[in-house]
Protein backbone atom coordinates (compact mmCIF):
# COMPACT_ATOMS: atom_id res chain seq x y z
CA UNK A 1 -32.53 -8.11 56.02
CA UNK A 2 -33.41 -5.68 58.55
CA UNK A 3 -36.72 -3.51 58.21
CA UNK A 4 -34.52 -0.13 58.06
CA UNK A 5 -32.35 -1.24 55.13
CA UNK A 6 -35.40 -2.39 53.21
CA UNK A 7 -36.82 1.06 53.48
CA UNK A 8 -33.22 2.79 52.55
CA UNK A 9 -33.62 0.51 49.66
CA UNK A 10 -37.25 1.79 48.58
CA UNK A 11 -36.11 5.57 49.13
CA UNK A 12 -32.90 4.84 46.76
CA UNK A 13 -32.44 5.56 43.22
CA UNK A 14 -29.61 2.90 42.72
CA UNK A 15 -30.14 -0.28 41.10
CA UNK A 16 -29.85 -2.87 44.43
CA UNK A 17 -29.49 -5.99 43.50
CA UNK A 18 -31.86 -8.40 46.21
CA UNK A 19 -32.32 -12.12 46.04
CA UNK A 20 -35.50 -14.12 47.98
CA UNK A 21 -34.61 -17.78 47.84
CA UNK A 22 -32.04 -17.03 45.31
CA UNK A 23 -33.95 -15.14 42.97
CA UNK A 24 -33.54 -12.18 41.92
CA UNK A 25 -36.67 -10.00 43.04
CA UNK A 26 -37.61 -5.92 42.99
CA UNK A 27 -38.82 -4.98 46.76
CA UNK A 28 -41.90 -2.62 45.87
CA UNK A 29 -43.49 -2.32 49.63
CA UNK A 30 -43.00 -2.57 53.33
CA UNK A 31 -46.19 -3.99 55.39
CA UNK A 32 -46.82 -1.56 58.13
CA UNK A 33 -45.43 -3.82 61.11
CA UNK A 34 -41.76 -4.21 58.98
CA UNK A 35 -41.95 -7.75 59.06
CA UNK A 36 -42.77 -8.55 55.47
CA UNK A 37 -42.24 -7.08 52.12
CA UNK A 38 -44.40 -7.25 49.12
CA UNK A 39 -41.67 -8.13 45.96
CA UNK A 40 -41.95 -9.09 42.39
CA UNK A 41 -39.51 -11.19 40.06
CA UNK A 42 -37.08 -9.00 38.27
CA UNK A 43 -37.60 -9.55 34.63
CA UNK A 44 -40.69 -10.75 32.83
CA UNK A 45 -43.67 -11.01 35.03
CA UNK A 46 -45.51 -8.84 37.58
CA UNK A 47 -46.90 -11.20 39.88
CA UNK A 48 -46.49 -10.36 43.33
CA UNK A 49 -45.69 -11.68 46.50
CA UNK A 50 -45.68 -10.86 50.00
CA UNK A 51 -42.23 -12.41 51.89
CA UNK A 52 -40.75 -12.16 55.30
CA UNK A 53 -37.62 -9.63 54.97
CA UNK A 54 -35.39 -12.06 57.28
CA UNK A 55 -35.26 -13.99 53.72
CA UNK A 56 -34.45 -11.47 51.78
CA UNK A 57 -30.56 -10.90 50.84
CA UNK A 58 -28.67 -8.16 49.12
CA UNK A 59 -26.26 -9.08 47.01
CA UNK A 60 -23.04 -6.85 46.35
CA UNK A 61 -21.99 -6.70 42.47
């Protein structure tokens, strides 16, 4: 995923549905450079992670 869609995703009130690794995950930040996101499961559980946003895929319902 490109840096600008991440943030068009962030600014959005839609439901977007985004996969890391085939999970299902909610993208809550953008690191300053654009290179990685911080994301959390969606679901149960808040724990956090910080991914590169070249692995992370939206998924069209």
């Amino acid at each position: 995923m490109e840096a600008k869609r991440v943030k068009q995703i962030l600014s959005s009130s839609a439901d977007i549905n985004v996969t890391f690794q085939g999970t299902e995950v909610w993208i809550d930040a953008l690191s300053e450079d654009g290179r990685t996101a911080t994301v959390h499961l969606r679901g149960p559980g808040e724990e956090r992670t910080t991914v590169d946003i070249h692995d992370l895929q939206e998924v069209e319902r």
